[in-house]
PDB file of N, CA and C in Angstrom:
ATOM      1  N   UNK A   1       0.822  -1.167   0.000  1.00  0.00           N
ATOM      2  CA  UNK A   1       0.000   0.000   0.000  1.00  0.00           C
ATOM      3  C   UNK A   1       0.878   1.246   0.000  1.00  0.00           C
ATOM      4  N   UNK A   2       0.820   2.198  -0.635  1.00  0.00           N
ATOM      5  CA  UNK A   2       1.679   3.239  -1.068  1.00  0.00           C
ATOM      6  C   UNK A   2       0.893   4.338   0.005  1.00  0.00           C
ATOM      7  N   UNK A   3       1.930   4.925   1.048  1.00  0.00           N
ATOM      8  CA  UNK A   3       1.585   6.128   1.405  1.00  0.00           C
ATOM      9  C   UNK A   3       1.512   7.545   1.164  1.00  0.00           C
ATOM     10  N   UNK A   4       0.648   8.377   1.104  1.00  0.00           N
ATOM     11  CA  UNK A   4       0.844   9.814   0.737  1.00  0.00           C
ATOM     12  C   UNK A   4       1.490  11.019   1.410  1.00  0.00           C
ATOM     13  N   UNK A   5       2.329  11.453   1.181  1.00  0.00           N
ATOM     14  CA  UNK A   5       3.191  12.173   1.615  1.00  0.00           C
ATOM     15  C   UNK A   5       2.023  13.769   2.032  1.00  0.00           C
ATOM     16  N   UNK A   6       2.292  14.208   2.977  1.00  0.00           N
ATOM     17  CA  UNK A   6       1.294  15.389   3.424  1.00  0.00           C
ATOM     18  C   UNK A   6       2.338  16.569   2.887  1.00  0.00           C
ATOM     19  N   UNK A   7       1.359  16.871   2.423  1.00  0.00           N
ATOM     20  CA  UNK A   7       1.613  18.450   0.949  1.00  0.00           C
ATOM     21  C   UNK A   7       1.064  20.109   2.293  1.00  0.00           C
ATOM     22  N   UNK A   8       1.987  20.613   2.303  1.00  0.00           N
ATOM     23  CA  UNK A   8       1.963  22.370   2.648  1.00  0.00           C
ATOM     24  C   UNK A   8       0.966  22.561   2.011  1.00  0.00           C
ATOM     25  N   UNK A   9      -0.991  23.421   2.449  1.00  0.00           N
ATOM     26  CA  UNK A   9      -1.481  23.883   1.860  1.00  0.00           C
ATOM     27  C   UNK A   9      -0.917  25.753   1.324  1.00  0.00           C
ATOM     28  N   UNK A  10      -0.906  25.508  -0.137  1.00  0.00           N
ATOM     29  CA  UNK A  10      -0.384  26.601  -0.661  1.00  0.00           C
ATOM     30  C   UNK A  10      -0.463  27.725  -0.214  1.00  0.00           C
ATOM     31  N   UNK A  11      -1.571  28.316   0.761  1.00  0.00           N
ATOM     32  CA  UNK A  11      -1.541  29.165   1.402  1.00  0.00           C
ATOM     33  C   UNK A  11      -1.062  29.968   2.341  1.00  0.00           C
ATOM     34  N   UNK A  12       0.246  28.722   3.020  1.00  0.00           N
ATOM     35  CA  UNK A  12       0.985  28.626   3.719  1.00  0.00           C
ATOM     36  C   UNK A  12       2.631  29.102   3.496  1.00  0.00           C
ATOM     37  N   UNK A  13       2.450  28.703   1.934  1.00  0.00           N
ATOM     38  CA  UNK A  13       3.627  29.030   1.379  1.00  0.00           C
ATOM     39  C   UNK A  13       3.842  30.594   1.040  1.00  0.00           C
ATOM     40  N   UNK A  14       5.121  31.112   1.297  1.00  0.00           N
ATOM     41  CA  UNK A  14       5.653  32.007   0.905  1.00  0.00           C
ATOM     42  C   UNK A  14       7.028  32.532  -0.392  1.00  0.00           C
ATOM     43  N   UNK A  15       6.269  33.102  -1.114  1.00  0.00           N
ATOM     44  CA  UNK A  15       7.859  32.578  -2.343  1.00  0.00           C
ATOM     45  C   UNK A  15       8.999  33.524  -1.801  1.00  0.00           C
ATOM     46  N   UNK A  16       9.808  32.288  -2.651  1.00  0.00           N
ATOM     47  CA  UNK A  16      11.307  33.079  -2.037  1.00  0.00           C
ATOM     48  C   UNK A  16      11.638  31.970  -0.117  1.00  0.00           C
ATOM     49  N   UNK A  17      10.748  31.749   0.341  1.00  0.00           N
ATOM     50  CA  UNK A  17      11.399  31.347   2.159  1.00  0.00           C
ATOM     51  C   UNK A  17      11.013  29.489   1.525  1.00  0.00           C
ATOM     52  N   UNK A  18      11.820  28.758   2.095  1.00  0.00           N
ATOM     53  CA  UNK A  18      12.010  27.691   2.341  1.00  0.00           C
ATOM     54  C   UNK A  18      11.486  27.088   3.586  1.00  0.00           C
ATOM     55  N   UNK A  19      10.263  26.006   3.841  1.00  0.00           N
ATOM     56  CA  UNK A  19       9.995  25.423   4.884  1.00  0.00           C
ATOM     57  C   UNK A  19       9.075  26.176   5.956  1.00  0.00           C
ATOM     58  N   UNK A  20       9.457  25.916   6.762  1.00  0.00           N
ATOM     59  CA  UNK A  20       8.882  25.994   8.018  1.00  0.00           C
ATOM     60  C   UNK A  20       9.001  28.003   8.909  1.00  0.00           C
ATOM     61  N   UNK A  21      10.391  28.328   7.898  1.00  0.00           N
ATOM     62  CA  UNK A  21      10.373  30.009   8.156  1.00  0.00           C
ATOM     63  C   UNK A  21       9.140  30.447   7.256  1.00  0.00           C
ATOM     64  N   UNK A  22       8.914  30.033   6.124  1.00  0.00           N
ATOM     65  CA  UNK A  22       7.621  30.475   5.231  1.00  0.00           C
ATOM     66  C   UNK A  22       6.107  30.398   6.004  1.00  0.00           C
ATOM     67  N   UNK A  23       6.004  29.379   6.398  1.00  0.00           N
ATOM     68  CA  UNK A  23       4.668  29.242   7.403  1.00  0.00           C
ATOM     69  C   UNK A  23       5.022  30.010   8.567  1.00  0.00           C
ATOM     70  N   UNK A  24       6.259  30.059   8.817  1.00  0.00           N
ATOM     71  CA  UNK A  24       6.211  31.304   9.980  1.00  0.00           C
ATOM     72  C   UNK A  24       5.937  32.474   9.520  1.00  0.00           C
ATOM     73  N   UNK A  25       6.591  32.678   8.823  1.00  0.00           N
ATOM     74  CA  UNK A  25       6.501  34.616   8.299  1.00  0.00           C
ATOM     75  C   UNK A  25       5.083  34.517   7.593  1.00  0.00           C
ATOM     76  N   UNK A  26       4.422  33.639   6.756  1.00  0.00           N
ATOM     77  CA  UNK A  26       2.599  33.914   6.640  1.00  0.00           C
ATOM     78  C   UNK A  26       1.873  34.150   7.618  1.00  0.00           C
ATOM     79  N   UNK A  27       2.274  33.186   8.721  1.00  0.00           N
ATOM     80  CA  UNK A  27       1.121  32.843   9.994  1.00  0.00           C
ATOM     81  C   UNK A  27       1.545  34.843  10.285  1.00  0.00           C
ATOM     82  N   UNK A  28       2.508  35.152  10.804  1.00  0.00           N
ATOM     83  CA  UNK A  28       2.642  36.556  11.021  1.00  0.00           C
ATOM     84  C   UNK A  28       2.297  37.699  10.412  1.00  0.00           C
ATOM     85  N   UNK A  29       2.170  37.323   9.141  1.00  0.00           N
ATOM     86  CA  UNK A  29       1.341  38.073   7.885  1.00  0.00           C
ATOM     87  C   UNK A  29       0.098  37.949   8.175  1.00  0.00           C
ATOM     88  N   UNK A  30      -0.590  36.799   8.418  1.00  0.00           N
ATOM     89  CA  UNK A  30      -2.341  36.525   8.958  1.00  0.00           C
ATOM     90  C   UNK A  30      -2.604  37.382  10.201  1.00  0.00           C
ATOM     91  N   UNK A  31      -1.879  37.302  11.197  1.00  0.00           N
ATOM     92  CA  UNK A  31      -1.908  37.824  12.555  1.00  0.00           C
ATOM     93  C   UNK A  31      -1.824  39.172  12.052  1.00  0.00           C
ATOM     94  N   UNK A  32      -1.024  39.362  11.645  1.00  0.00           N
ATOM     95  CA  UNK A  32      -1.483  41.517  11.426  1.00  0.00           C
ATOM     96  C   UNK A  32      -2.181  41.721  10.692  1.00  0.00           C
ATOM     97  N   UNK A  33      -2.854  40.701   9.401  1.00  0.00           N
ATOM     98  CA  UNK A  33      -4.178  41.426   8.813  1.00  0.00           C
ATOM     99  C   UNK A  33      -5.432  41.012   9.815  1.00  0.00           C
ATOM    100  N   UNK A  34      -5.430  40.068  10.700  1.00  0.00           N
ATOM    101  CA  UNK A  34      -6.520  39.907  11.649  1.00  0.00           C
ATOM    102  C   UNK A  34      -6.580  40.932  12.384  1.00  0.00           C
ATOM    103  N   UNK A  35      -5.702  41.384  12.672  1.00  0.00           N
ATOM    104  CA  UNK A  35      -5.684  41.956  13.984  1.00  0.00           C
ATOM    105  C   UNK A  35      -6.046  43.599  13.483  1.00  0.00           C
ATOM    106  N   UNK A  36      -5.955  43.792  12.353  1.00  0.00           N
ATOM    107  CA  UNK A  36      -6.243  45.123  11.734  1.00  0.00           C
ATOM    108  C   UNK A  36      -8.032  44.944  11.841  1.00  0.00           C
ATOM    109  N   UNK A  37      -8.322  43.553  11.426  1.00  0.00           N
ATOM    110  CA  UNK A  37      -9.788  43.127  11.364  1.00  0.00           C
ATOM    111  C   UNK A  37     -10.243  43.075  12.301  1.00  0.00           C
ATOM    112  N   UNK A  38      -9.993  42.521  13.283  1.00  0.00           N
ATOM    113  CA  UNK A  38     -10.014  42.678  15.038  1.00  0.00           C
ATOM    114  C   UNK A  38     -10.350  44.439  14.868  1.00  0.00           C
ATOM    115  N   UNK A  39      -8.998  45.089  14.898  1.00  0.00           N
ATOM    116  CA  UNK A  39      -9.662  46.667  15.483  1.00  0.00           C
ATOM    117  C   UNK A  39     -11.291  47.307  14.496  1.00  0.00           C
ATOM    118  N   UNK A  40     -10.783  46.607  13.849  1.00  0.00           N
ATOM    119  CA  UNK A  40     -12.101  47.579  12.497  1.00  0.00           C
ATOM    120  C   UNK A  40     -13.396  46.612  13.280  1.00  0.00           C
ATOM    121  N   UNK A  41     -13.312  45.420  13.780  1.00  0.00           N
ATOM    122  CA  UNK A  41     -14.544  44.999  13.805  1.00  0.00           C
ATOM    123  C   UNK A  41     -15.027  46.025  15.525  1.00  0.00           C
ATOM    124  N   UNK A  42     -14.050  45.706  16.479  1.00  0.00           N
ATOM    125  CA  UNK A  42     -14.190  46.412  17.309  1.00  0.00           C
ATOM    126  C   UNK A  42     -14.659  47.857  17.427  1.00  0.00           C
ATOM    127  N   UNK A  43     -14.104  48.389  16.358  1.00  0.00           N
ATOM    128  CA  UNK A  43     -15.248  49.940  15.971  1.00  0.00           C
ATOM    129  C   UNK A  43     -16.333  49.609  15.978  1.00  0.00           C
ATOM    130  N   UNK A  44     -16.734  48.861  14.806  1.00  0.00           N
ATOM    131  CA  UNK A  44     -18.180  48.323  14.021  1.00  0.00           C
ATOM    132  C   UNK A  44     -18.854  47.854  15.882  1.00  0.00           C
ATOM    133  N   UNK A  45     -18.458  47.492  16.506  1.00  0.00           N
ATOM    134  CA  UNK A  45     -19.438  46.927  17.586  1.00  0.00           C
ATOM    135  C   UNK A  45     -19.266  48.596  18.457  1.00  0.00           C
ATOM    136  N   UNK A  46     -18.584  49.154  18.468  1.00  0.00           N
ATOM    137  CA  UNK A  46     -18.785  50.623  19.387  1.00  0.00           C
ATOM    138  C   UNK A  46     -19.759  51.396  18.717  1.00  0.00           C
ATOM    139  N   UNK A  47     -20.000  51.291  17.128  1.00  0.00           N
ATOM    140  CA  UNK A  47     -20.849  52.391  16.830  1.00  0.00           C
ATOM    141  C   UNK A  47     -22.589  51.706  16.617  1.00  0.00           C
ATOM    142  N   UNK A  48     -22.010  50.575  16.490  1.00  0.00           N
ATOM    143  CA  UNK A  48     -23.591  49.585  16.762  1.00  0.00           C
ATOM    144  C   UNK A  48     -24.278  49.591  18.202  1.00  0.00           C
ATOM    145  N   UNK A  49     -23.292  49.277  19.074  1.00  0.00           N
ATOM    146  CA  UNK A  49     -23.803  49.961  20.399  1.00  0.00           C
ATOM    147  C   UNK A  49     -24.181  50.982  20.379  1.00  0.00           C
ATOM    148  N   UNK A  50     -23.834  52.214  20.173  1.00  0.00           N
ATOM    149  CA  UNK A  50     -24.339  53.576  20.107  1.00  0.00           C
ATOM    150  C   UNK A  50     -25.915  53.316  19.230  1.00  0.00           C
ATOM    151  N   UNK A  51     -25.579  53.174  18.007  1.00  0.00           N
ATOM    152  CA  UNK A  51     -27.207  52.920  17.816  1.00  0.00           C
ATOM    153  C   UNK A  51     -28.081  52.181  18.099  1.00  0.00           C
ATOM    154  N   UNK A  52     -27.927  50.945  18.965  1.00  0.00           N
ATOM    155  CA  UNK A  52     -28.625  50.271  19.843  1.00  0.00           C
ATOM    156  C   UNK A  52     -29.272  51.122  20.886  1.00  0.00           C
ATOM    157  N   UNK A  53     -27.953  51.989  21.845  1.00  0.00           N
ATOM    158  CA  UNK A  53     -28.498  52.707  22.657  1.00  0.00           C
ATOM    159  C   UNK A  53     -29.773  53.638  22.643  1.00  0.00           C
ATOM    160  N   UNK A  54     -29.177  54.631  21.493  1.00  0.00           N
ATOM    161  CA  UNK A  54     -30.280  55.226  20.743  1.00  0.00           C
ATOM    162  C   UNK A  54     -31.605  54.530  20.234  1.00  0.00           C
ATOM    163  N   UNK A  55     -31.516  53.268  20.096  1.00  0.00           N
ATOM    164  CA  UNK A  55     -32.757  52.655  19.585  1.00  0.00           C
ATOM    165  C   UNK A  55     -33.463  52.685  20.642  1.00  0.00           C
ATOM    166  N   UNK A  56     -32.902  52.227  21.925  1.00  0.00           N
ATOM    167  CA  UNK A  56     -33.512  52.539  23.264  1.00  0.00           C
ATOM    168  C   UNK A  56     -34.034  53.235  23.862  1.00  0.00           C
ATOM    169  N   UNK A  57     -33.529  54.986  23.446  1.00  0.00           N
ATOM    170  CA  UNK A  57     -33.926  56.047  24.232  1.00  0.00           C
ATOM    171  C   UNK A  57     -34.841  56.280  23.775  1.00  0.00           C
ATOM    172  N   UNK A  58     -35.034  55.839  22.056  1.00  0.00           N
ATOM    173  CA  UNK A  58     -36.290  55.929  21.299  1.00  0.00           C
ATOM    174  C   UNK A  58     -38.143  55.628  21.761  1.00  0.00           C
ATOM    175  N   UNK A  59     -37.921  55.268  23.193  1.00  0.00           N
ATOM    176  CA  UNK A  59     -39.015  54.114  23.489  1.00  0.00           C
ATOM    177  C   UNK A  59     -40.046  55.093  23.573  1.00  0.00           C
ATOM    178  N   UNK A  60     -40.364  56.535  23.409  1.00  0.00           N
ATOM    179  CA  UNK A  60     -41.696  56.856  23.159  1.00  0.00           C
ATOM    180  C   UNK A  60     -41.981  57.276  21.920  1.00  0.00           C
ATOM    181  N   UNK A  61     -41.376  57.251  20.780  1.00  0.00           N
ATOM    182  CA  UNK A  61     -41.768  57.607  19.500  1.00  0.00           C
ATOM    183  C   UNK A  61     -42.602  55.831  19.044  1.00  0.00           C
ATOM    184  N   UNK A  62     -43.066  56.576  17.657  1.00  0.00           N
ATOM    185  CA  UNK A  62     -43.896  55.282  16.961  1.00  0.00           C
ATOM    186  C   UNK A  62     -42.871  54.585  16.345  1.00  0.00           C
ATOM    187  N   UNK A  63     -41.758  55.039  15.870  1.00  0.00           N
ATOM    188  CA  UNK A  63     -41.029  53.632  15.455  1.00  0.00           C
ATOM    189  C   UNK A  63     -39.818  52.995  16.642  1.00  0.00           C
ATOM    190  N   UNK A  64     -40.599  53.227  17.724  1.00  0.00           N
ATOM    191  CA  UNK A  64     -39.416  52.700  18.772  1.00  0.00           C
ATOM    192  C   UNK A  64     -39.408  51.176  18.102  1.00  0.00           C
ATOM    193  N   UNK A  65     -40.345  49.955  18.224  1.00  0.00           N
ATOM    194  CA  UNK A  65     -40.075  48.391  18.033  1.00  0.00           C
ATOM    195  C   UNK A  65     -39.298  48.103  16.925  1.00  0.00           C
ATOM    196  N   UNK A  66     -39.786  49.114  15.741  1.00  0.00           N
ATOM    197  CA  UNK A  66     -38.707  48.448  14.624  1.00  0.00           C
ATOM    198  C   UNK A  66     -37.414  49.236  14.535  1.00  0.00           C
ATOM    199  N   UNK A  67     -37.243  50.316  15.209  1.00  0.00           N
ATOM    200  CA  UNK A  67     -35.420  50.847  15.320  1.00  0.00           C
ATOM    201  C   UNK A  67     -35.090  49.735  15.999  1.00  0.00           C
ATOM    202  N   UNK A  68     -35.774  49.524  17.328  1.00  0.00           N
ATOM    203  CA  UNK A  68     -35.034  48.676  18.284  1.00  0.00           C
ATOM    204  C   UNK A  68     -34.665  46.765  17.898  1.00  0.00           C
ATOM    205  N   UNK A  69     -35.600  46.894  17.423  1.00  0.00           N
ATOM    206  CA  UNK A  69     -35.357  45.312  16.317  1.00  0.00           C
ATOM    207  C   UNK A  69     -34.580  45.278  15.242  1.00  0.00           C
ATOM    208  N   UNK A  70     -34.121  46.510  14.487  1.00  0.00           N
ATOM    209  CA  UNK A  70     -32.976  46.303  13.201  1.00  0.00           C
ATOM    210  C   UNK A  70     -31.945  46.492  13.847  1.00  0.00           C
ATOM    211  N   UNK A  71     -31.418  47.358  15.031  1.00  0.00           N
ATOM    212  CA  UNK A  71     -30.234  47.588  16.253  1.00  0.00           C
ATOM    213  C   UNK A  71     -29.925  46.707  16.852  1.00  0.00           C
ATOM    214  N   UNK A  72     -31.345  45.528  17.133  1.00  0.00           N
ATOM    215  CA  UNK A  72     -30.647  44.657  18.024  1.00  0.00           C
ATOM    216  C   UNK A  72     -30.213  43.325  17.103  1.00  0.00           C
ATOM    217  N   UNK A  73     -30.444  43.424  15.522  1.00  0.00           N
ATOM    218  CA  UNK A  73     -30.494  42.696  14.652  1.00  0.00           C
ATOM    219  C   UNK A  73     -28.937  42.992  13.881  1.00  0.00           C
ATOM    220  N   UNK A  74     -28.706  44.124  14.127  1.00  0.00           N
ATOM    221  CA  UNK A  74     -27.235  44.500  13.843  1.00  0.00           C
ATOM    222  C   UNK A  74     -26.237  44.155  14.337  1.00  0.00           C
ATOM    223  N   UNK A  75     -26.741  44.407  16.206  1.00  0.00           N
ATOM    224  CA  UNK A  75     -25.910  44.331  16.918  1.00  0.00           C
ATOM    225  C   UNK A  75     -25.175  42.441  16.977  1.00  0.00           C
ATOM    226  N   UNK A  76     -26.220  42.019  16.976  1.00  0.00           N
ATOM    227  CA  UNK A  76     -26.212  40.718  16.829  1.00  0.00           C
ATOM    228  C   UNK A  76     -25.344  39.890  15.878  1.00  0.00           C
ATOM    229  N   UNK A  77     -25.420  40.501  14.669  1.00  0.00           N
ATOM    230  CA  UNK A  77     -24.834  40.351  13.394  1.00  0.00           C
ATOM    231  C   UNK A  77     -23.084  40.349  14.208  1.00  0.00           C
ATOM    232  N   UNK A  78     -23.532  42.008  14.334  1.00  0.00           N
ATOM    233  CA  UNK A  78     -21.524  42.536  14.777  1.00  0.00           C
ATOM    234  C   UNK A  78     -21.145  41.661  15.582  1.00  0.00           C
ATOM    235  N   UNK A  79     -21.523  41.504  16.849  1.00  0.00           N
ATOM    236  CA  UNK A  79     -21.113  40.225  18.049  1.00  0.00           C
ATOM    237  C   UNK A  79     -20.440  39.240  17.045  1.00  0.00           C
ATOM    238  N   UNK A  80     -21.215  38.454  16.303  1.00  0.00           N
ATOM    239  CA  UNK A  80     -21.035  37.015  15.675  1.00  0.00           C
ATOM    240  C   UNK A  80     -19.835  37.507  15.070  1.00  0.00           C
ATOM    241  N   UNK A  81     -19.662  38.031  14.119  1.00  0.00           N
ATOM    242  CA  UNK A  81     -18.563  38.857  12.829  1.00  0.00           C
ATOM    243  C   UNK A  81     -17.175  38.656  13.849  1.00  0.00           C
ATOM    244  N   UNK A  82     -17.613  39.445  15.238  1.00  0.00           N
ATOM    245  CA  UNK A  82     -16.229  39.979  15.899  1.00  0.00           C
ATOM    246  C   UNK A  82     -16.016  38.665  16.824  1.00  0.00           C
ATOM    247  N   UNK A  83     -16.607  37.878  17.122  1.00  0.00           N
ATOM    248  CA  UNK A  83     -16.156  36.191  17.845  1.00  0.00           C
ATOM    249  C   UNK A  83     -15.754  35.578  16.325  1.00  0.00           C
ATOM    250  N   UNK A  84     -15.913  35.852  15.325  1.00  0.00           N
ATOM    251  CA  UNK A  84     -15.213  35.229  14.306  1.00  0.00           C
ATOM    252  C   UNK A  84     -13.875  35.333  14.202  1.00  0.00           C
ATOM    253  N   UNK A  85     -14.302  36.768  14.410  1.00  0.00           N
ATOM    254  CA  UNK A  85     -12.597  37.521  14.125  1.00  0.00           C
ATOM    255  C   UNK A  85     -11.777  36.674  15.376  1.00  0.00           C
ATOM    256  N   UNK A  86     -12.191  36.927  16.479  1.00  0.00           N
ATOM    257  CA  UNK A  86     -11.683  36.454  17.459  1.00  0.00           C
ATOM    258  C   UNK A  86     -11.050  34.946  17.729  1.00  0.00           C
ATOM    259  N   UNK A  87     -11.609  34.306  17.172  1.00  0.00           N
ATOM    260  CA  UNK A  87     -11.318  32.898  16.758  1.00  0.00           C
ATOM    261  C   UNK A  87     -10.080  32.397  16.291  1.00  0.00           C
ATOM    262  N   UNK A  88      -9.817  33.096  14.787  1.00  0.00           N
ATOM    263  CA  UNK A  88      -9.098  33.559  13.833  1.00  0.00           C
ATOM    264  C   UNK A  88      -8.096  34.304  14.545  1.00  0.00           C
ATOM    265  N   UNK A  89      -7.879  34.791  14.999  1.00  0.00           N
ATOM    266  CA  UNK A  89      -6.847  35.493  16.076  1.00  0.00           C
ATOM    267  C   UNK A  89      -6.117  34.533  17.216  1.00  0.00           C
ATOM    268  N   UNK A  90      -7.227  34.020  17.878  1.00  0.00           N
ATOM    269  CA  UNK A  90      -6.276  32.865  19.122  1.00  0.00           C
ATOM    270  C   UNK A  90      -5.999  32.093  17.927  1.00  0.00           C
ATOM    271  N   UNK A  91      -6.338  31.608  16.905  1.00  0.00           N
ATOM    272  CA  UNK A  91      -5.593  30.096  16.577  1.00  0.00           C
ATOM    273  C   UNK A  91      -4.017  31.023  16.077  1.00  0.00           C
ATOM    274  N   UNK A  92      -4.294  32.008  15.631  1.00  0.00           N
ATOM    275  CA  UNK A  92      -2.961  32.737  15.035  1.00  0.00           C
ATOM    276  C   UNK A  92      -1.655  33.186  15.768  1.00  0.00           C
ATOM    277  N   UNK A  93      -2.300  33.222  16.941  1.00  0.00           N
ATOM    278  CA  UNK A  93      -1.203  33.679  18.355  1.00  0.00           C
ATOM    279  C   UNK A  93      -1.393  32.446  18.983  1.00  0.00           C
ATOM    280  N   UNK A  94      -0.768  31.298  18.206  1.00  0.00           N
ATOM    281  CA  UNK A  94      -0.327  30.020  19.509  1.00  0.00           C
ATOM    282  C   UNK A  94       0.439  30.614  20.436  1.00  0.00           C
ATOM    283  N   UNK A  95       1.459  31.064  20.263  1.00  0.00           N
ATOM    284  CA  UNK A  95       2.751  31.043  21.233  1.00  0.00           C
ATOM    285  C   UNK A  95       2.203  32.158  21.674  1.00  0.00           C
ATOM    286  N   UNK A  96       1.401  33.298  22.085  1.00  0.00           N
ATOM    287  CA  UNK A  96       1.403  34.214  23.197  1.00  0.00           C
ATOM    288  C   UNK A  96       0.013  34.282  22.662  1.00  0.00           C
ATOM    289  N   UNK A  97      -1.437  33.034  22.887  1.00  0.00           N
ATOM    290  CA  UNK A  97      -2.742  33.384  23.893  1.00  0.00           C
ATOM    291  C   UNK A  97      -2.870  34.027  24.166  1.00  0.00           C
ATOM    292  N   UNK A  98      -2.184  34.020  25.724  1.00  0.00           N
ATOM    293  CA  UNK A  98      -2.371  34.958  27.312  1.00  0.00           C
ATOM    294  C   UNK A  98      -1.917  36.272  26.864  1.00  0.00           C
ATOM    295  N   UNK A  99      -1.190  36.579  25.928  1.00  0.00           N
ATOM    296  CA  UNK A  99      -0.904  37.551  25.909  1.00  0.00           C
ATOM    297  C   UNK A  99      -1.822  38.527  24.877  1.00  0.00           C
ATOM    298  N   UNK A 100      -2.195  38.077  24.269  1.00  0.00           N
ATOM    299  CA  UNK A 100      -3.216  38.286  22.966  1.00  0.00           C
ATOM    300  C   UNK A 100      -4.667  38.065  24.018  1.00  0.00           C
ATOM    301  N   UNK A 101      -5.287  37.650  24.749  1.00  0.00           N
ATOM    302  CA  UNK A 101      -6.135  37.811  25.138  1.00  0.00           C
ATOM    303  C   UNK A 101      -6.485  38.519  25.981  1.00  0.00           C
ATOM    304  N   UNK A 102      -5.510  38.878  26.856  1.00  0.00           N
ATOM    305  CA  UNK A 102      -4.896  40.344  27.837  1.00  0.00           C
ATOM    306  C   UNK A 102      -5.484  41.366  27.265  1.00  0.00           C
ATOM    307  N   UNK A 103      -4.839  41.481  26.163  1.00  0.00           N
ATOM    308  CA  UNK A 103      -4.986  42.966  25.351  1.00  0.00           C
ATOM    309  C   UNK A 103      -6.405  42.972  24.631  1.00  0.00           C
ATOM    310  N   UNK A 104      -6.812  41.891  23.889  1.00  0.00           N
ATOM    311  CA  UNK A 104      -8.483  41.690  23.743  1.00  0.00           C
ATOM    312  C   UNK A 104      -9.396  42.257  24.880  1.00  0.00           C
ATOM    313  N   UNK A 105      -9.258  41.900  26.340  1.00  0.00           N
ATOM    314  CA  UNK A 105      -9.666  42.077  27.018  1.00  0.00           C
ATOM    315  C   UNK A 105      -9.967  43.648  27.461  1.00  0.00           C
ATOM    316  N   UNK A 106      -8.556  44.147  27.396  1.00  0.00           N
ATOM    317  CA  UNK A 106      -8.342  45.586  27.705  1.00  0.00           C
ATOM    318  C   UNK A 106      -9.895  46.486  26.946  1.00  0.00           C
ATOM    319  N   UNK A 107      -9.314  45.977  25.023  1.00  0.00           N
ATOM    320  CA  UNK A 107     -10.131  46.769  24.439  1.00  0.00           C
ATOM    321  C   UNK A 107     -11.485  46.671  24.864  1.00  0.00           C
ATOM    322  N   UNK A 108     -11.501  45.627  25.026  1.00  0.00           N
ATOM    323  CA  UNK A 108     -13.271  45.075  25.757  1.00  0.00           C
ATOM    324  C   UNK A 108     -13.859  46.073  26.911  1.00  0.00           C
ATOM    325  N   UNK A 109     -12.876  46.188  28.142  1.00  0.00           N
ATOM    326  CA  UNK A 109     -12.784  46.804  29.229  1.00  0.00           C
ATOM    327  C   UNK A 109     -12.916  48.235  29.028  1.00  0.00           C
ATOM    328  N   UNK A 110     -12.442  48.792  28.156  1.00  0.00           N
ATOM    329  CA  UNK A 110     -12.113  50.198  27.532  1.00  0.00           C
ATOM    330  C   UNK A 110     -13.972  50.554  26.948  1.00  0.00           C
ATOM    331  N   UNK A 111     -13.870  49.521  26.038  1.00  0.00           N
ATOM    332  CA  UNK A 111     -15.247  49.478  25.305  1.00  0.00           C
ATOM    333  C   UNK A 111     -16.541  49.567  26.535  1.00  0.00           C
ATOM    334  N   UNK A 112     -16.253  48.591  27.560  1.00  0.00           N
ATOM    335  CA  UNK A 112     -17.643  48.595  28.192  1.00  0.00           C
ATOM    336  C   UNK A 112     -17.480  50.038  29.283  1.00  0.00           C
ATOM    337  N   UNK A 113     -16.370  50.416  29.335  1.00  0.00           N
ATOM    338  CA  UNK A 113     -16.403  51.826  30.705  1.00  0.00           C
ATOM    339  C   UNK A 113     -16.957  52.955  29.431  1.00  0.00           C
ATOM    340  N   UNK A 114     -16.591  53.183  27.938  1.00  0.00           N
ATOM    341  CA  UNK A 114     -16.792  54.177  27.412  1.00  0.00           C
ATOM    342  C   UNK A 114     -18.343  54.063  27.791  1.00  0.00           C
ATOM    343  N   UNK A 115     -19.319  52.969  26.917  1.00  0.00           N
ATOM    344  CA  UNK A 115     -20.853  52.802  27.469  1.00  0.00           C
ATOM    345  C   UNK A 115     -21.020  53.047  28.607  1.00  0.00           C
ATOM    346  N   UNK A 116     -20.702  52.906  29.881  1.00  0.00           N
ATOM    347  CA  UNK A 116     -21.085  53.078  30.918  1.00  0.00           C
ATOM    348  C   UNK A 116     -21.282  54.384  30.760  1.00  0.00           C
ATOM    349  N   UNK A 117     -19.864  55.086  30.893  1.00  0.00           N
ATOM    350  CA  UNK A 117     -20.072  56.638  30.911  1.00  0.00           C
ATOM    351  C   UNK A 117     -20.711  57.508  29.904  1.00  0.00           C
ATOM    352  N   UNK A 118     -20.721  56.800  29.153  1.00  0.00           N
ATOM    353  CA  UNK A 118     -21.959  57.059  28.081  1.00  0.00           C
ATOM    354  C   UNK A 118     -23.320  57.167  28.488  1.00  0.00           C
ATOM    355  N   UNK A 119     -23.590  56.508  29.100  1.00  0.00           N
ATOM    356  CA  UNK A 119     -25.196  55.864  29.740  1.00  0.00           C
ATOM    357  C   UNK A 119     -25.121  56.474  30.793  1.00  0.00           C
ATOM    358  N   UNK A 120     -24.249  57.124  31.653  1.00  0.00           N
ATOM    359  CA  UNK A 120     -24.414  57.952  33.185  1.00  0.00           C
ATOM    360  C   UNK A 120     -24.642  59.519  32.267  1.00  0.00           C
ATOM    361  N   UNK A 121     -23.917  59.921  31.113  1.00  0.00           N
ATOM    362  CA  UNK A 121     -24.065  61.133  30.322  1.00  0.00           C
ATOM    363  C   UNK A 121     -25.524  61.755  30.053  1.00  0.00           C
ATOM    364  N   UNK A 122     -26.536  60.357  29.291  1.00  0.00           N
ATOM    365  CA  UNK A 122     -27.765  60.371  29.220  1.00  0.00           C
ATOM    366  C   UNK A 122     -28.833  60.667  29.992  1.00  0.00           C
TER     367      UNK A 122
END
């Protein structure tokens, strides 16, 4: 029975690097376009919050149910998008997780005090 030798998916490869530095220097190429995707998605969920909020304050006009249902239909959307991103990010930072999730965290932390003080503003 003839065995098959396991083939580098091409995506992995880098021209010009040989081996195992090539899948290194891509995987590091992936990690900074994620992580650019990471911050952009992280906007996209700060300004979706904001219009969530607003969909909220909306609650005595006549289109309060359907602002508040396409906001919370957005918001929903963004969440999913940015745990994607997020995903895509830990598998990309094997060797520093803890350290990559630290700083996830921060922005998170940053993100939920701006709302707060946002919502004490109101």
């Amino acid at each position: 029975m003839a065995t098959m030798e396991h083939e580098r998916p091409k995506c992995f490869e880098t021209p010009g690097v040989e081996g195992d530095r090539g899948a290194g220097v891509r995987r590091l190429q992936l990690a900074e376009e994620t992580q650019a995707n990471l911050d952009y998605e992280i906007e996209m969920l700060r300004k979706t919050m904001r219009t969530f909020m607003r969909s909220v304050r909306s609650r005595k006009t006549e289109a309060y149910p359907e602002k508040l249902s396409k906001s919370l239909d957005l918001l929903g959307l963004t969440c999913s998008r940015l745990a994607s991103v997020m995903r895509v990010n830990i598998a990309l930072h094997l060797n520093d997780q803890n350290q990559w999730v630290h700083g996830f965290n921060a922005q998170m932390q940053a993100l939920l005090a701006e709302w707060e003080n946002g919502d004490e503003q109101k």
